[in-house]
Protein backbone atom coordinates (compact mmCIF):
# COMPACT_ATOMS: atom_id res chain seq x y z
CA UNK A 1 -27.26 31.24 30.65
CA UNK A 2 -30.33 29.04 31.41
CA UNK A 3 -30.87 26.49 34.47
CA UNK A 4 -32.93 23.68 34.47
CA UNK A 5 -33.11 21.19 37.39
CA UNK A 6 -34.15 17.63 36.82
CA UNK A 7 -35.72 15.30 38.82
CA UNK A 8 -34.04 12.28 38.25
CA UNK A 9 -36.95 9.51 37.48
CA UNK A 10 -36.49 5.40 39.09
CA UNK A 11 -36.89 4.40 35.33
CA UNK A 12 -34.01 6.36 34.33
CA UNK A 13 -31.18 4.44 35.98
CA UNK A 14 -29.64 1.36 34.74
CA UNK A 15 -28.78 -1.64 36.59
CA UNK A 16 -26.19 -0.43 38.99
CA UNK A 17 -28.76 2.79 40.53
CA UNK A 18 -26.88 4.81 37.89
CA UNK A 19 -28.58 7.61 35.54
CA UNK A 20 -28.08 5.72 32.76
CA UNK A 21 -25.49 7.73 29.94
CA UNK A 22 -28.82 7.72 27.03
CA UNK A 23 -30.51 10.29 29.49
CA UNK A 24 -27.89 12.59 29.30
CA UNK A 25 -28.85 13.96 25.77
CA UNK A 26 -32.71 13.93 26.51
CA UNK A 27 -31.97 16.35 29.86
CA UNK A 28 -29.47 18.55 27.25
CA UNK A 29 -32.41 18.80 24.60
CA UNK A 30 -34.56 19.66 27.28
CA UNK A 31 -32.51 22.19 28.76
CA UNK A 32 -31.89 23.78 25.23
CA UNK A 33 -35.90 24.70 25.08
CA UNK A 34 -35.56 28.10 25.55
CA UNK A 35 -32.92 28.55 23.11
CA UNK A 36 -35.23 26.89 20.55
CA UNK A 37 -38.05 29.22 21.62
CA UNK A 38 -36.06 31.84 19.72
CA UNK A 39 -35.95 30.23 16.62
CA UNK A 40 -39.63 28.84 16.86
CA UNK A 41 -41.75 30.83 19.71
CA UNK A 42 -44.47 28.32 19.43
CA UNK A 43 -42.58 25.21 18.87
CA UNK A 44 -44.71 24.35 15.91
CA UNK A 45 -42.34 21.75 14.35
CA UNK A 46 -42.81 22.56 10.55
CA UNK A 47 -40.75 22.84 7.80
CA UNK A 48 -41.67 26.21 7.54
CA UNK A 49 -41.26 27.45 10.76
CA UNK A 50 -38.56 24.98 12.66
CA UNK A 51 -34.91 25.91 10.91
CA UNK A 52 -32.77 24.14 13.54
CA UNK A 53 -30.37 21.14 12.27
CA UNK A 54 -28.04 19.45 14.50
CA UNK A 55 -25.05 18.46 13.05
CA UNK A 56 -22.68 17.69 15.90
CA UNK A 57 -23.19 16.32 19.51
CA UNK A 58 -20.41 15.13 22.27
CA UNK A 59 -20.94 14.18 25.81
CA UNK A 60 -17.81 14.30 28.53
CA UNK A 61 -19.09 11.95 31.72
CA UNK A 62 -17.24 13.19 34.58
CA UNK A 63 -18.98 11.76 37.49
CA UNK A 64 -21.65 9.37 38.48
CA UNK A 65 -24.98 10.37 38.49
CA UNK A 66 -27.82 9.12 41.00
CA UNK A 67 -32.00 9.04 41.46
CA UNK A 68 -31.66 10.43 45.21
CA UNK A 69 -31.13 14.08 44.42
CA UNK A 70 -31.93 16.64 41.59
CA UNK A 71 -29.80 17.02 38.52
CA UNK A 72 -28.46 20.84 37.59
CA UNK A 73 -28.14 21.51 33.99
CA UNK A 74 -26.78 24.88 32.93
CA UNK A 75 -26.60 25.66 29.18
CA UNK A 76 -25.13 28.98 27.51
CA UNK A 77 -24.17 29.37 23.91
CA UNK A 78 -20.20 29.68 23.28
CA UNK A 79 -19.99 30.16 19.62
CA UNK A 80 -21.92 31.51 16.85
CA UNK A 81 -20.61 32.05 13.43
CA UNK A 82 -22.34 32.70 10.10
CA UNK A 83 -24.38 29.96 10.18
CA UNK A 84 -24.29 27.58 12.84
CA UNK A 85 -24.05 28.02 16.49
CA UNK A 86 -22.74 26.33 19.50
CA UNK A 87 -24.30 25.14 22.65
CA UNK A 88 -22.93 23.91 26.20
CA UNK A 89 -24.16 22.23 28.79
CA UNK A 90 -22.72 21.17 32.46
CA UNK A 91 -24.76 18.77 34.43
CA UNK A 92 -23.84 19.02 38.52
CA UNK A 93 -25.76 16.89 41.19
CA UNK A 94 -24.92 18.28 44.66
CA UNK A 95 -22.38 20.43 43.44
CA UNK A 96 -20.46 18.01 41.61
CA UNK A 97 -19.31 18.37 38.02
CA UNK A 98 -21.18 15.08 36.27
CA UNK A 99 -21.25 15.37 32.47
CA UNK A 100 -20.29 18.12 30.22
CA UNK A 101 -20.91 18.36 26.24
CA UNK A 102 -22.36 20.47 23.53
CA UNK A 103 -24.09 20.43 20.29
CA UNK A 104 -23.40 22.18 17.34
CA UNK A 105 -26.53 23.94 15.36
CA UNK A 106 -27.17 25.09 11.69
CA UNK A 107 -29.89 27.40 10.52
CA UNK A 108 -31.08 25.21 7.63
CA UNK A 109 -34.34 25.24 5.55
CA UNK A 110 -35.93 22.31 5.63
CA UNK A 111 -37.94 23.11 1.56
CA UNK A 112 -34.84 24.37 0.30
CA UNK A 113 -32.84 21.60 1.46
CA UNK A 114 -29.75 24.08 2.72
CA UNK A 115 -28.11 25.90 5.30
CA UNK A 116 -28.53 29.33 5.51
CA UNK A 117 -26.89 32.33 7.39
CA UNK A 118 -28.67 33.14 10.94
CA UNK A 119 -30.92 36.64 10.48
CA UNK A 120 -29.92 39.35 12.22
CA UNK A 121 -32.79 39.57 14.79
CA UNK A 122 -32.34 35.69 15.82
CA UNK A 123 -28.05 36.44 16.27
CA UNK A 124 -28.73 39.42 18.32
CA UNK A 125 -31.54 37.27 20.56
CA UNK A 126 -28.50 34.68 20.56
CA UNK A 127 -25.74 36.77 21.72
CA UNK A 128 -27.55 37.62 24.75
CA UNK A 129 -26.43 34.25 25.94
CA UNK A 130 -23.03 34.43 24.36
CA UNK A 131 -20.50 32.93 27.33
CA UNK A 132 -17.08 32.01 26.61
């Protein structure tokens, strides 16, 4: 499981002091870094090298979120099958549960144009942050 805190930013909130809800997915991405690090060490962004495709994404808001105090995100995988993979996040500001969601993964190739099964060393990297 990974943590990342957030500083909520004054530009992030809407009109009512709010985080607004289209920050939500830019704190998740960010929080899913390391994970991607796996895949890509150097986060090169090629078609050669970057074999991540996401095909699903879903977003639970629970609670209110505010600029006064830092954000929590934890993110842990819950699923990995052949090939695609599954990734949750919680997102808690002073202890309470705010948002919740996930996004699901394929290993694609980006020449070939197709999915392909997850190698062996990249699962077993994975499943060292398998939580159900």
């Amino acid at each position: 499981m990974f943590t990342l805190t957030v500083s909520p930013r004054v530009g992030e909130t809407d009109a009512l002091g709010h985080i607004n809800n289209c920050v939500l997915p830019i704190w998740f991405e960010q929080a899913r870094t390391p994970l991607f690090r796996v895949f890509d060490p150097n986060l090169d962004f090629n078609r050669e090298s970057w074999h991540l495709l996401m095909v699903h994404s879903d977003y639970d808001y629970t609670g209110q979120l505010y600029c006064n105090s830092p954000v929590e995100i934890k993110t842990w995988i819950s699923r990995i099958g052949n090939k695609s993979f599954t990734i949750q996040h919680v997102a808690r500001q002073e202890g309470r549960l705010c948002v919740k969601g996930g996004v699901v993964l394929v290993y694609y190739d980006f020449i070939a144009q197709k999915s392909e099964p997850i190698p062996a060393a990249i699962r077993a990297q994975l499943e060292q942050h398998l939580s159900l």
